[in-house]
PDB file of N, CA and C in Angstrom:
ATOM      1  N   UNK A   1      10.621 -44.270 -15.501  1.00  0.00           N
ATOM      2  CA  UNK A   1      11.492 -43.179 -15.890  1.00  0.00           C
ATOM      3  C   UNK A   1      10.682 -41.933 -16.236  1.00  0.00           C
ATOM      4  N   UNK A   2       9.755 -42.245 -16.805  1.00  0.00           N
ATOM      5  CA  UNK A   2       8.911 -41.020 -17.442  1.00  0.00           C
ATOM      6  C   UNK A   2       8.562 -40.757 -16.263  1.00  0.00           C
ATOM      7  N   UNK A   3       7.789 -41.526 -15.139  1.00  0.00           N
ATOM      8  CA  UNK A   3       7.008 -40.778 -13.904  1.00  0.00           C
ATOM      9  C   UNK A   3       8.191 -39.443 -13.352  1.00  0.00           C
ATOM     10  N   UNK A   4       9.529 -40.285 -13.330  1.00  0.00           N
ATOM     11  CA  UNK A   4      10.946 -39.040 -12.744  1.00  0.00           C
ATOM     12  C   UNK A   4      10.595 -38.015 -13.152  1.00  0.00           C
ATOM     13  N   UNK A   5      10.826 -37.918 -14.645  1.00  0.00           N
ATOM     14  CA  UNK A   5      10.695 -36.352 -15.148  1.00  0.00           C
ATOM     15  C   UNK A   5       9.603 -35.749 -15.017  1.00  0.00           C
ATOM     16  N   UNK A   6       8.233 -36.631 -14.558  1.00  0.00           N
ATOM     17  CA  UNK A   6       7.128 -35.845 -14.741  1.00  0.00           C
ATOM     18  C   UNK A   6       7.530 -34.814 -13.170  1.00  0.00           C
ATOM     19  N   UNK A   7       8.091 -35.716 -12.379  1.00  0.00           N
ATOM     20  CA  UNK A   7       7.711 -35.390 -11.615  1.00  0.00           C
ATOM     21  C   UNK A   7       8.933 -34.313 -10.811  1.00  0.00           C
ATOM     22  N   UNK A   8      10.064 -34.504 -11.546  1.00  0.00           N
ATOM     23  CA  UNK A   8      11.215 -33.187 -11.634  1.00  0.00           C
ATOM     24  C   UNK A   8      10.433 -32.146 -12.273  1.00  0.00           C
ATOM     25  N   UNK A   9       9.689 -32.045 -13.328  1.00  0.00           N
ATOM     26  CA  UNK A   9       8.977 -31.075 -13.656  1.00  0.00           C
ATOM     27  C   UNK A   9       8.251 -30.133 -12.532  1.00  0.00           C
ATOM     28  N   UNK A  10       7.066 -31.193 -12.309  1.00  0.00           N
ATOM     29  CA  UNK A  10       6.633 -30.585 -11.534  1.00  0.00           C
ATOM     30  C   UNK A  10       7.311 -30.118  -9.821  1.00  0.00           C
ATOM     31  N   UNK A  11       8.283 -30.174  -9.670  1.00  0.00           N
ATOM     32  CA  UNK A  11       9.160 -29.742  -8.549  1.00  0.00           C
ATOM     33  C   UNK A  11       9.803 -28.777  -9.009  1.00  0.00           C
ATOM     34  N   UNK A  12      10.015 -28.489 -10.512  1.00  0.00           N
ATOM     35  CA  UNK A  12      10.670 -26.759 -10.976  1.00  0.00           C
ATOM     36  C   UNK A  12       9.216 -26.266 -10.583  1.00  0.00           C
ATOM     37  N   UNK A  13       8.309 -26.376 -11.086  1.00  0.00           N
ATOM     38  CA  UNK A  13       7.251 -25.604 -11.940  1.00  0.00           C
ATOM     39  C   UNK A  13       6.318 -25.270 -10.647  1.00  0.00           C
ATOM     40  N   UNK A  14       6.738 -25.813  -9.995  1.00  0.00           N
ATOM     41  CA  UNK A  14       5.337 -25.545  -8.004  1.00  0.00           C
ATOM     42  C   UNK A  14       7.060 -24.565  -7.754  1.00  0.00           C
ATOM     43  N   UNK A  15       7.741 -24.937  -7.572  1.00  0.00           N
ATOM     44  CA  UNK A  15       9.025 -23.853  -7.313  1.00  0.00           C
ATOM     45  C   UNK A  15       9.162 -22.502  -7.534  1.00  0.00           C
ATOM     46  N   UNK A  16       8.875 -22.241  -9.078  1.00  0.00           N
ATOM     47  CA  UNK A  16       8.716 -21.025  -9.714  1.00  0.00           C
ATOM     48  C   UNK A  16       7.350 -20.596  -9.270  1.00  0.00           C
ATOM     49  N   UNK A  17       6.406 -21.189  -8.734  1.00  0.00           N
ATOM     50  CA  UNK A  17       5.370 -20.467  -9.176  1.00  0.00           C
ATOM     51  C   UNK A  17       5.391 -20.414  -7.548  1.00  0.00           C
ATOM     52  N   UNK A  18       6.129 -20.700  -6.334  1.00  0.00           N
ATOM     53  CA  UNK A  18       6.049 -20.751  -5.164  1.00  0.00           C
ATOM     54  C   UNK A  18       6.736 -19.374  -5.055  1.00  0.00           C
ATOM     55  N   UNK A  19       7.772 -19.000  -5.722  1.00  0.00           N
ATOM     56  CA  UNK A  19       9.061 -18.408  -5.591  1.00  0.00           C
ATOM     57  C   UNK A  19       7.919 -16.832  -6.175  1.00  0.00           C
ATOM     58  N   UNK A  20       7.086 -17.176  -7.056  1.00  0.00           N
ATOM     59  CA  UNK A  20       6.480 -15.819  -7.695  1.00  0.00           C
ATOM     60  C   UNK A  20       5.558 -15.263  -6.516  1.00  0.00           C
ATOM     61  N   UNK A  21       5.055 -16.153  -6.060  1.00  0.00           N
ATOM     62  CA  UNK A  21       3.908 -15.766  -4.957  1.00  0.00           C
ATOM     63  C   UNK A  21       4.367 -15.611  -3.495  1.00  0.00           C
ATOM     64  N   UNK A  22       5.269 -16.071  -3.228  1.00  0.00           N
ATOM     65  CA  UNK A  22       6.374 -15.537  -1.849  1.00  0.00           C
ATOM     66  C   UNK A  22       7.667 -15.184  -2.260  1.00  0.00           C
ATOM     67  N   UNK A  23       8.397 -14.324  -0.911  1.00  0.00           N
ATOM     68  CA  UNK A  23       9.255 -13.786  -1.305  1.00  0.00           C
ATOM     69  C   UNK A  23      10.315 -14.597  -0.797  1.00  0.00           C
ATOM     70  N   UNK A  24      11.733 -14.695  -1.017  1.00  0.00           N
ATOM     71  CA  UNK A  24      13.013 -15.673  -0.537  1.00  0.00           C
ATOM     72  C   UNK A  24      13.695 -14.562   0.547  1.00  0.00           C
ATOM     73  N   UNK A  25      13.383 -13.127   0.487  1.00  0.00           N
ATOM     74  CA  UNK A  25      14.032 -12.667   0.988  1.00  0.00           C
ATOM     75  C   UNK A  25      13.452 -12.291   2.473  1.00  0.00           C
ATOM     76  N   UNK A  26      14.389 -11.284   2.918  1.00  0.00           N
ATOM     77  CA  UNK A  26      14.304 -10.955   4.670  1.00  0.00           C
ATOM     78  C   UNK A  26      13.525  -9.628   4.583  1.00  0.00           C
ATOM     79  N   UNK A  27      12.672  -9.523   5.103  1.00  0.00           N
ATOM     80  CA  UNK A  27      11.714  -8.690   5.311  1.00  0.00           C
ATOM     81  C   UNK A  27      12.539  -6.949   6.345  1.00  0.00           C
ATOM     82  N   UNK A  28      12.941  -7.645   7.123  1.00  0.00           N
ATOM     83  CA  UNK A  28      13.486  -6.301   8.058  1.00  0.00           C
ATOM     84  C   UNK A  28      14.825  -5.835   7.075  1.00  0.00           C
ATOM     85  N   UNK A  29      15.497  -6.658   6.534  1.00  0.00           N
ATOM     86  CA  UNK A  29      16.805  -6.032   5.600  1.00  0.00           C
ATOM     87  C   UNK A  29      15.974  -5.004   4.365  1.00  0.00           C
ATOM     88  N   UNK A  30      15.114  -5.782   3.554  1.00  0.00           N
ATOM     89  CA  UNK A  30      13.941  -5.209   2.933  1.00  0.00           C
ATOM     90  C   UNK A  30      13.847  -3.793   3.421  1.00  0.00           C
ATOM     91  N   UNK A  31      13.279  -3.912   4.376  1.00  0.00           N
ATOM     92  CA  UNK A  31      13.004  -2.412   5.147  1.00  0.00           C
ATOM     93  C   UNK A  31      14.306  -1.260   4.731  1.00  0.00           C
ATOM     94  N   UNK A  32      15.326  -1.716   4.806  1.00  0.00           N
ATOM     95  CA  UNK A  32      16.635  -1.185   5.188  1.00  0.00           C
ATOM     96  C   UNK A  32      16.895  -0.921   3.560  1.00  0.00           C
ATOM     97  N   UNK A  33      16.682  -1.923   2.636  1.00  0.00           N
ATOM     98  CA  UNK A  33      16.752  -1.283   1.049  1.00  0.00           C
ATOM     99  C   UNK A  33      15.796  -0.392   0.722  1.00  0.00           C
ATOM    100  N   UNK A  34      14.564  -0.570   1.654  1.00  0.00           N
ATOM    101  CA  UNK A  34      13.374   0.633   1.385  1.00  0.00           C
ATOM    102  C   UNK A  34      14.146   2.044   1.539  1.00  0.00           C
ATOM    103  N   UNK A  35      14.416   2.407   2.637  1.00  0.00           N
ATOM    104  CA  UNK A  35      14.987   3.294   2.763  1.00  0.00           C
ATOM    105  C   UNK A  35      16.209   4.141   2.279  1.00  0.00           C
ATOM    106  N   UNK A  36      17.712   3.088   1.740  1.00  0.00           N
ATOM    107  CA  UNK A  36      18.605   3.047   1.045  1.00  0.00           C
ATOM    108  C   UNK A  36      18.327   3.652  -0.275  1.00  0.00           C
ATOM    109  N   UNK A  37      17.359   2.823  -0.691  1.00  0.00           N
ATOM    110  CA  UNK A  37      16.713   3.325  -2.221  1.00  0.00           C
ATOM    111  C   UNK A  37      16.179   4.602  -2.253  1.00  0.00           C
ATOM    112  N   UNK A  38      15.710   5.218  -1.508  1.00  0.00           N
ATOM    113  CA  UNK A  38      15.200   6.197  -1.261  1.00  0.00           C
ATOM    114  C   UNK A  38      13.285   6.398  -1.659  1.00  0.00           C
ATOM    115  N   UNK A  39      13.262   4.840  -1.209  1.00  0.00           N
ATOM    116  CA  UNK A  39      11.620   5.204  -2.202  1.00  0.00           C
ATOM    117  C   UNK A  39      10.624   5.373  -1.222  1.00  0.00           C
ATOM    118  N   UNK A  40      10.881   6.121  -0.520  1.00  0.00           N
ATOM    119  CA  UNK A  40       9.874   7.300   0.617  1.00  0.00           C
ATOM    120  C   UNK A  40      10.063   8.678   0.155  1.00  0.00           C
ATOM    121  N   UNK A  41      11.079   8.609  -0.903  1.00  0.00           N
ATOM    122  CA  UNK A  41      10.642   9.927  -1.938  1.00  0.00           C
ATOM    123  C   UNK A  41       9.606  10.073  -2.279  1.00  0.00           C
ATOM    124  N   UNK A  42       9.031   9.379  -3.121  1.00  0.00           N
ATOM    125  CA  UNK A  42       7.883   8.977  -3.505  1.00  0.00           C
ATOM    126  C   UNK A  42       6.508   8.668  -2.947  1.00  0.00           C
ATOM    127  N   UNK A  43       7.246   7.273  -2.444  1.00  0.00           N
ATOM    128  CA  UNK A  43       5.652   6.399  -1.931  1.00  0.00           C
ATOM    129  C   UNK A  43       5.738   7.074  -0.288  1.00  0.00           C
ATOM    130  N   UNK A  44       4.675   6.531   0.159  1.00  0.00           N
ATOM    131  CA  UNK A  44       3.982   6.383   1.721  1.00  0.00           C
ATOM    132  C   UNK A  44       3.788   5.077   1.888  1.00  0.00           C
ATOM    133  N   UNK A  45       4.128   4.733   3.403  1.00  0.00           N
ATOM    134  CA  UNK A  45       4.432   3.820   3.996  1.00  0.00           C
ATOM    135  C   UNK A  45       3.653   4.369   5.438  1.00  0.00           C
ATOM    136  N   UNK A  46       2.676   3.705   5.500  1.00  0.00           N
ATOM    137  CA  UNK A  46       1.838   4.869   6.864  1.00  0.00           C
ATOM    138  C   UNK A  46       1.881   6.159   7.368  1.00  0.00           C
ATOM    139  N   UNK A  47       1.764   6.561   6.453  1.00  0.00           N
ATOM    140  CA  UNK A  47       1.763   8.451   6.203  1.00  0.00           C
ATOM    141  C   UNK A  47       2.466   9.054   6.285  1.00  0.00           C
ATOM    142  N   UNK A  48       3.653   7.952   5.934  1.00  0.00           N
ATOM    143  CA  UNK A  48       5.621   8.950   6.262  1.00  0.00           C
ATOM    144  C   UNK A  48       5.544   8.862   4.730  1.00  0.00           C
ATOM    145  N   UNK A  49       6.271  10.148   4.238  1.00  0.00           N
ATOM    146  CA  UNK A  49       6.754   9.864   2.568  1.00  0.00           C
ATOM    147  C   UNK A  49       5.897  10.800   1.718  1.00  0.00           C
ATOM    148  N   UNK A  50       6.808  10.303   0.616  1.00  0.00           N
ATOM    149  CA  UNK A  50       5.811  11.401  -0.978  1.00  0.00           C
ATOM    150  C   UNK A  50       4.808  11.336  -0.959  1.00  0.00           C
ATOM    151  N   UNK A  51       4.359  11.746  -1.750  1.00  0.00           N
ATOM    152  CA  UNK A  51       2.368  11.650  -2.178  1.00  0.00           C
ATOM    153  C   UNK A  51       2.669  10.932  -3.634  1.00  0.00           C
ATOM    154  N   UNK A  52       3.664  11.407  -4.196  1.00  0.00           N
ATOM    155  CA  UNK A  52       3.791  11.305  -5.916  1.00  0.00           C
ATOM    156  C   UNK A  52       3.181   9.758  -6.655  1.00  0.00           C
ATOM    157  N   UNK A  53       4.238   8.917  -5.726  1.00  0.00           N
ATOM    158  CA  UNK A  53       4.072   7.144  -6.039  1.00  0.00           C
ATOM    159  C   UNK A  53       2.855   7.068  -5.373  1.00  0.00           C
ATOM    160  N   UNK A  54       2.530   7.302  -4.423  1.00  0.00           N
ATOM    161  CA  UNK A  54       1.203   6.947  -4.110  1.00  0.00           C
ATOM    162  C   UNK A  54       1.439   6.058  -2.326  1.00  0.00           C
ATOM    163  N   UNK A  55       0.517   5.847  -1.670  1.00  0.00           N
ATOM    164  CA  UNK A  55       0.774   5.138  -0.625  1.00  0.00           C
ATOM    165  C   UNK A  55       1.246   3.132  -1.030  1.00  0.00           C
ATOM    166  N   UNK A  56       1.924   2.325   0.005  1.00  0.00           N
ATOM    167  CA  UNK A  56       2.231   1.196  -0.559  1.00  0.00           C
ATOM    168  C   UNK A  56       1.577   0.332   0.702  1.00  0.00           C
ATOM    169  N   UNK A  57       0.520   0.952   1.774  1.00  0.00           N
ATOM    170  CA  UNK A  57       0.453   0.709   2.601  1.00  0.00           C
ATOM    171  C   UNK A  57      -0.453  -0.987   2.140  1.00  0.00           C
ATOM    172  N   UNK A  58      -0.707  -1.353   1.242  1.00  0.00           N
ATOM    173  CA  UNK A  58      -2.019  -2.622   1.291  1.00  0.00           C
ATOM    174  C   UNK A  58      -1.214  -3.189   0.213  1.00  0.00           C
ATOM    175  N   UNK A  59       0.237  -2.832  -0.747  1.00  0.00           N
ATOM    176  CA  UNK A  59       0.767  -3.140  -1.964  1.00  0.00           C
ATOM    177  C   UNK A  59       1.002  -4.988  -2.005  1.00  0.00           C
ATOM    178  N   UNK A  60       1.192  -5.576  -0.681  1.00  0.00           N
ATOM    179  CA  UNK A  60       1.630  -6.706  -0.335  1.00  0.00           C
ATOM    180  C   UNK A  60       0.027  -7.562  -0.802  1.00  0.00           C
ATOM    181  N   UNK A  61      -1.184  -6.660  -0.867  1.00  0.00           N
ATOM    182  CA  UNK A  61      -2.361  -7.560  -0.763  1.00  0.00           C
ATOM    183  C   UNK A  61      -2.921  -7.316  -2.561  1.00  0.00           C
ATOM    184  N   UNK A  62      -2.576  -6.855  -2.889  1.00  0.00           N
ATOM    185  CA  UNK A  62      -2.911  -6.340  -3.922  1.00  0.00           C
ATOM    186  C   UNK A  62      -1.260  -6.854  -5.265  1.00  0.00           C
ATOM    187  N   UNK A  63      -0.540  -7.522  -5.106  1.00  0.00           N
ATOM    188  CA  UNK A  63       0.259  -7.917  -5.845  1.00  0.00           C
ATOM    189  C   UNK A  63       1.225  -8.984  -5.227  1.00  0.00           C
ATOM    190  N   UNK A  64       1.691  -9.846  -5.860  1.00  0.00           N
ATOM    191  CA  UNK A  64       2.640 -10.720  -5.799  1.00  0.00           C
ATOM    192  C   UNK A  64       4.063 -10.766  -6.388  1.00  0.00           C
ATOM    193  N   UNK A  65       4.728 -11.455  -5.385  1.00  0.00           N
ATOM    194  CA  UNK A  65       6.062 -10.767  -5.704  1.00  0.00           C
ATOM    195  C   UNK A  65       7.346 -10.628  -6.929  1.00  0.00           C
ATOM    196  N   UNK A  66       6.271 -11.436  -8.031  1.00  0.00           N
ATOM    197  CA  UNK A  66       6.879 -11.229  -9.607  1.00  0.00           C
ATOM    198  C   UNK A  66       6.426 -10.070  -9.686  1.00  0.00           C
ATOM    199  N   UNK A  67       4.983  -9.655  -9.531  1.00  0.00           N
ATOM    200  CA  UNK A  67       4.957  -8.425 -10.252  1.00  0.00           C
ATOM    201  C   UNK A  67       5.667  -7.793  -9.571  1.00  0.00           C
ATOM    202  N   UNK A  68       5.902  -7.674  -7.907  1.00  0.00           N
ATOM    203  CA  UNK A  68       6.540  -6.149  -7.655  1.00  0.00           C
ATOM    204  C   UNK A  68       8.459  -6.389  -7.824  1.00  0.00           C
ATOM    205  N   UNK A  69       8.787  -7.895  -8.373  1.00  0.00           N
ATOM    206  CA  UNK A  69       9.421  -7.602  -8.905  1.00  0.00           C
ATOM    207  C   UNK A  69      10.259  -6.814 -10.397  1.00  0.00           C
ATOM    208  N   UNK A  70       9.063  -7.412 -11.504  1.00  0.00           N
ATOM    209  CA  UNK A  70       9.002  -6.845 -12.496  1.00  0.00           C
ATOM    210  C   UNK A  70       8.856  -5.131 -12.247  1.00  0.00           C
ATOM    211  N   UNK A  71       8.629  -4.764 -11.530  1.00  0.00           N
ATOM    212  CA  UNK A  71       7.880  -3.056 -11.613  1.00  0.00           C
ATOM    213  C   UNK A  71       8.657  -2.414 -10.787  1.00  0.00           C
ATOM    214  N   UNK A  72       9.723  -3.348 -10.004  1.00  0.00           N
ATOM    215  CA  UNK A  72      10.637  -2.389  -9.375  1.00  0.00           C
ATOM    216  C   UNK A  72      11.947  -2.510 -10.123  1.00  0.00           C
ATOM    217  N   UNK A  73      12.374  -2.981 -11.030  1.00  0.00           N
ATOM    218  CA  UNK A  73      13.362  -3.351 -12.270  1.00  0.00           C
ATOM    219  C   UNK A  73      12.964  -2.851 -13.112  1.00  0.00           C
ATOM    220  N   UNK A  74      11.935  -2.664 -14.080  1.00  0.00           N
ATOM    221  CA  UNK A  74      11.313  -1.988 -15.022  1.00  0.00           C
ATOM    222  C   UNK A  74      10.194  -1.256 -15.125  1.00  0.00           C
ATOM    223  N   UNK A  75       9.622  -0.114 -14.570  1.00  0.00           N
ATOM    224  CA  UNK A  75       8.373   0.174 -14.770  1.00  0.00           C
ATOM    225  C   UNK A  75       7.443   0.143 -15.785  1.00  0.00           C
ATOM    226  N   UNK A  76       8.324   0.716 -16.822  1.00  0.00           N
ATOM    227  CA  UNK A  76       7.727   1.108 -17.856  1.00  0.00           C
ATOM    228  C   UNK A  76       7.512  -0.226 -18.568  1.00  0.00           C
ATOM    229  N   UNK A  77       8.095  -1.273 -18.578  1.00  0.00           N
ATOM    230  CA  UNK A  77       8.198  -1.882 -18.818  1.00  0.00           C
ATOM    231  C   UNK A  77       6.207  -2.876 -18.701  1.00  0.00           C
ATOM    232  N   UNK A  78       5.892  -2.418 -17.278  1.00  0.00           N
ATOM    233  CA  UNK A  78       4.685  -2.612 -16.867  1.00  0.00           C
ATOM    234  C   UNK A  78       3.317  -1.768 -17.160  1.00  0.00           C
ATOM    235  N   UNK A  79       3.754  -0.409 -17.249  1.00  0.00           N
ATOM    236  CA  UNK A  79       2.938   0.479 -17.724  1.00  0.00           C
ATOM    237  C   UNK A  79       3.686   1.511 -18.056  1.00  0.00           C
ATOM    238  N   UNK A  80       3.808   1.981 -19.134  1.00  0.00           N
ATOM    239  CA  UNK A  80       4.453   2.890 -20.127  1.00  0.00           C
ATOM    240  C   UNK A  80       3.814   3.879 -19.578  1.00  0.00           C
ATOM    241  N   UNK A  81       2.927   4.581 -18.940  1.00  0.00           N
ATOM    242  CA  UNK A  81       2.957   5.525 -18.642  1.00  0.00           C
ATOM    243  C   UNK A  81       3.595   6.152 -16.906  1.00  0.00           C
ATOM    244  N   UNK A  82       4.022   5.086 -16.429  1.00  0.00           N
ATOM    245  CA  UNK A  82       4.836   5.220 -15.174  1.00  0.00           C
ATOM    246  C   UNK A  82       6.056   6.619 -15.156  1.00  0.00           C
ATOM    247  N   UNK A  83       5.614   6.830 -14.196  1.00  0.00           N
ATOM    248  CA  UNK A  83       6.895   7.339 -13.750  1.00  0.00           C
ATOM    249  C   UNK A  83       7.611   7.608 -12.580  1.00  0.00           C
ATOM    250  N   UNK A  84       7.320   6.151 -12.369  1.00  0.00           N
ATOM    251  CA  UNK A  84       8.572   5.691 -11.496  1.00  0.00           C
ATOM    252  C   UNK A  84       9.961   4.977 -11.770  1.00  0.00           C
ATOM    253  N   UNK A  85      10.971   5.376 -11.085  1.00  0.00           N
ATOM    254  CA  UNK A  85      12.332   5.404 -11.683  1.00  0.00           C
ATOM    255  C   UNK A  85      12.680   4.177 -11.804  1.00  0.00           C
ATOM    256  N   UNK A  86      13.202   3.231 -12.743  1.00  0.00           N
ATOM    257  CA  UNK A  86      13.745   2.094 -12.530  1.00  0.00           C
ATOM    258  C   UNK A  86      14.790   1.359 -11.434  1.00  0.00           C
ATOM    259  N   UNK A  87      14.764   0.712 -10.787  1.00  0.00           N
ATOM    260  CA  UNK A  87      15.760   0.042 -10.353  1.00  0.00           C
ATOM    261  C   UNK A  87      16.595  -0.666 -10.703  1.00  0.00           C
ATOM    262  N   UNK A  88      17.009  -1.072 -11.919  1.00  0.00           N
ATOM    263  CA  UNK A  88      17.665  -2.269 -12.483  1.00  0.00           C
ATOM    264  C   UNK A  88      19.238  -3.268 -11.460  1.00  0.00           C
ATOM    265  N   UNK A  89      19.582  -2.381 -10.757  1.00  0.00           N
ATOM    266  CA  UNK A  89      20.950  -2.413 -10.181  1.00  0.00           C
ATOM    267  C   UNK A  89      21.201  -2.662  -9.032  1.00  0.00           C
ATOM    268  N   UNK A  90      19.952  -3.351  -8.237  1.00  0.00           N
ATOM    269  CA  UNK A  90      19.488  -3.659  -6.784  1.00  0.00           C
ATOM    270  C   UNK A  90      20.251  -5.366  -7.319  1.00  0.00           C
ATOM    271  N   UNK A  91      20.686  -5.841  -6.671  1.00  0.00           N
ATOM    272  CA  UNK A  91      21.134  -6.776  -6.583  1.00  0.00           C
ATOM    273  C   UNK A  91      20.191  -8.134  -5.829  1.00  0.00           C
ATOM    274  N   UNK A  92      20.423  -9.270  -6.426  1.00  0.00           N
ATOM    275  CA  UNK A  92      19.433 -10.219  -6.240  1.00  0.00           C
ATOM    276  C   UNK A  92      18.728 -10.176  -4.913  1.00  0.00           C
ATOM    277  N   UNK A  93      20.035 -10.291  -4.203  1.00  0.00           N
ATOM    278  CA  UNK A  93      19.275 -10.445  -2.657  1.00  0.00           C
ATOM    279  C   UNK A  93      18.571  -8.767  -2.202  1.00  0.00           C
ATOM    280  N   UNK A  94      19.011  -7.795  -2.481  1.00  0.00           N
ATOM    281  CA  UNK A  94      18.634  -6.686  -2.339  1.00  0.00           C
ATOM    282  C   UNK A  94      16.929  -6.564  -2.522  1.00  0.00           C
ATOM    283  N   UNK A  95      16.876  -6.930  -4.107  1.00  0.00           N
ATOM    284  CA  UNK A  95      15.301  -7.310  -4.769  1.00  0.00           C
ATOM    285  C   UNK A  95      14.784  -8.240  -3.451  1.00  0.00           C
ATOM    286  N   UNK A  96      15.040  -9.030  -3.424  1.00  0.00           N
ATOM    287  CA  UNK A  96      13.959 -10.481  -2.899  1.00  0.00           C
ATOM    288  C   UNK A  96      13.999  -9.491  -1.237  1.00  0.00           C
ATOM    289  N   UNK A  97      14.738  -9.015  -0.481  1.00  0.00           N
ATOM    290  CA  UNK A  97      14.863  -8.347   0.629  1.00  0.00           C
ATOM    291  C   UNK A  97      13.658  -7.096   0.393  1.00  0.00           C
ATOM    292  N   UNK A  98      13.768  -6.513  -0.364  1.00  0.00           N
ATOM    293  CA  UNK A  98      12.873  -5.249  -0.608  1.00  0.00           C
ATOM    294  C   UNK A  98      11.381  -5.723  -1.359  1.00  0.00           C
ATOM    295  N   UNK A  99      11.109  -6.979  -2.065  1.00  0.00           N
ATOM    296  CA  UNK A  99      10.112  -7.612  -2.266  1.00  0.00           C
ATOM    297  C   UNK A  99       9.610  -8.304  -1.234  1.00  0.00           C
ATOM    298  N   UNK A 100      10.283  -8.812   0.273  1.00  0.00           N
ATOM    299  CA  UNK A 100       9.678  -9.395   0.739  1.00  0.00           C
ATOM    300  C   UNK A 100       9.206  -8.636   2.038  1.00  0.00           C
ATOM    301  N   UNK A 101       9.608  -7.351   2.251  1.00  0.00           N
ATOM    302  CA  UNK A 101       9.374  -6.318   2.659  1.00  0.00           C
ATOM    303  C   UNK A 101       7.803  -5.638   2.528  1.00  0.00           C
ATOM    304  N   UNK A 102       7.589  -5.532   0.666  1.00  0.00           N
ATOM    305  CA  UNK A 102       6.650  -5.257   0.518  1.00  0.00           C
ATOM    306  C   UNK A 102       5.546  -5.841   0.933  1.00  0.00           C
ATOM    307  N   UNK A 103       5.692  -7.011   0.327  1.00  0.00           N
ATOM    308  CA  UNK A 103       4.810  -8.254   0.906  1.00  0.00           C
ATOM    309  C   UNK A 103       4.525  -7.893   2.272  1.00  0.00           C
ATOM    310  N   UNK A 104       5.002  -7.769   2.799  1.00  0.00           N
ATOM    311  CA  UNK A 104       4.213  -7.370   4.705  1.00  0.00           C
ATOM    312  C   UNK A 104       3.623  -5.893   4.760  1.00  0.00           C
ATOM    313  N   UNK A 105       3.086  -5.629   3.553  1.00  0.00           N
ATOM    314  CA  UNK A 105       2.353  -4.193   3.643  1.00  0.00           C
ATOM    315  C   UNK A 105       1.142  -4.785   3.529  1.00  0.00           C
ATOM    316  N   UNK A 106       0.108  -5.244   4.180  1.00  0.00           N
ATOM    317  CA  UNK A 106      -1.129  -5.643   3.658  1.00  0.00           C
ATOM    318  C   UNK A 106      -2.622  -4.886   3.751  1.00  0.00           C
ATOM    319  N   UNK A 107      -2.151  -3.927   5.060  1.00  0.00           N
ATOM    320  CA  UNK A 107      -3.611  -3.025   5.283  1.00  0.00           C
ATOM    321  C   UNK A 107      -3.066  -2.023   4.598  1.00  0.00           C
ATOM    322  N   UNK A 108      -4.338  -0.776   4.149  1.00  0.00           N
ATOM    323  CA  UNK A 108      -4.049   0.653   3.841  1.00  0.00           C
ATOM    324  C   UNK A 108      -4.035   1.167   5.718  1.00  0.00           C
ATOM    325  N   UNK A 109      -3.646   2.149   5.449  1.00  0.00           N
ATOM    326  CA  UNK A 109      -3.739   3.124   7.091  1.00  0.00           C
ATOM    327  C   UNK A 109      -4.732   3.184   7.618  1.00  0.00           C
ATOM    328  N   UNK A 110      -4.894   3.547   8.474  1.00  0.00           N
ATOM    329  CA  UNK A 110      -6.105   3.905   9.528  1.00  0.00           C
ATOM    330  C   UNK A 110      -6.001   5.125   9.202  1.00  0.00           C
ATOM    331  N   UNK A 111      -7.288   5.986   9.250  1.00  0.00           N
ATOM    332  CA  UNK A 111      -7.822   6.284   8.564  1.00  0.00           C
ATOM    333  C   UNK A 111      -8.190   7.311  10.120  1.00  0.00           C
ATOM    334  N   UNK A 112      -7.647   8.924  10.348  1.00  0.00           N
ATOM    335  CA  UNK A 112      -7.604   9.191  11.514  1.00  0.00           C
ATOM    336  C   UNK A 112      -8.865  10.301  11.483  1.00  0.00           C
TER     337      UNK A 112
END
């Protein structure tokens, strides 16, 4: 009995920590909340977009998808001196769609 729970445990706990490091969502819909959201105000996405946020072109190699969940729901929340706008109101699948989006940003640009 004890082995069960050890081992229901460990089937949440590789879950969550599977679920933090990949994304559940659709990558091309992703794309489509990128844009919706409007966060090419801001960021760059291969040299289309703001300067302000900064480019997101390598963001997929450089973070996992708790954090860019946490930081696209709360910034400040991540670094108080952000100022980038919160999202709170993206809806589950919206998030995991636009997180798993990011995730396929892995190079910076070429470099012309």
């Amino acid at each position: 009995m004890r082995h069960r729970g050890r081992m229901a445990l460990a089937m949440v706990l590789t879950t969550g920590v599977w679920r933090t490091l990949s994304a559940a969502g659709d990558a091309t819909s992703g794309a489509a909340v990128y844009k919706a959201s409007r966060c090419s105000m801001c960021h760059q996405v291969a040299g289309a977009g703001g300067k302000m946020g900064g480019p997101l072109d390598a963001v997929g190699s450089k973070h996992d998808a708790e954090f860019l969940r946490k930081i696209i729901k709360d910034p400040k929340a991540m670094d108080s001196k952000s100022r980038m706008k919160a999202y709170p109101s993206l809806s589950e699948k919206e998030m995991d769609d636009l997180v798993a989006y990011l995730l396929t940003l892995k190079s910076p640009p070429d470099k012309k």
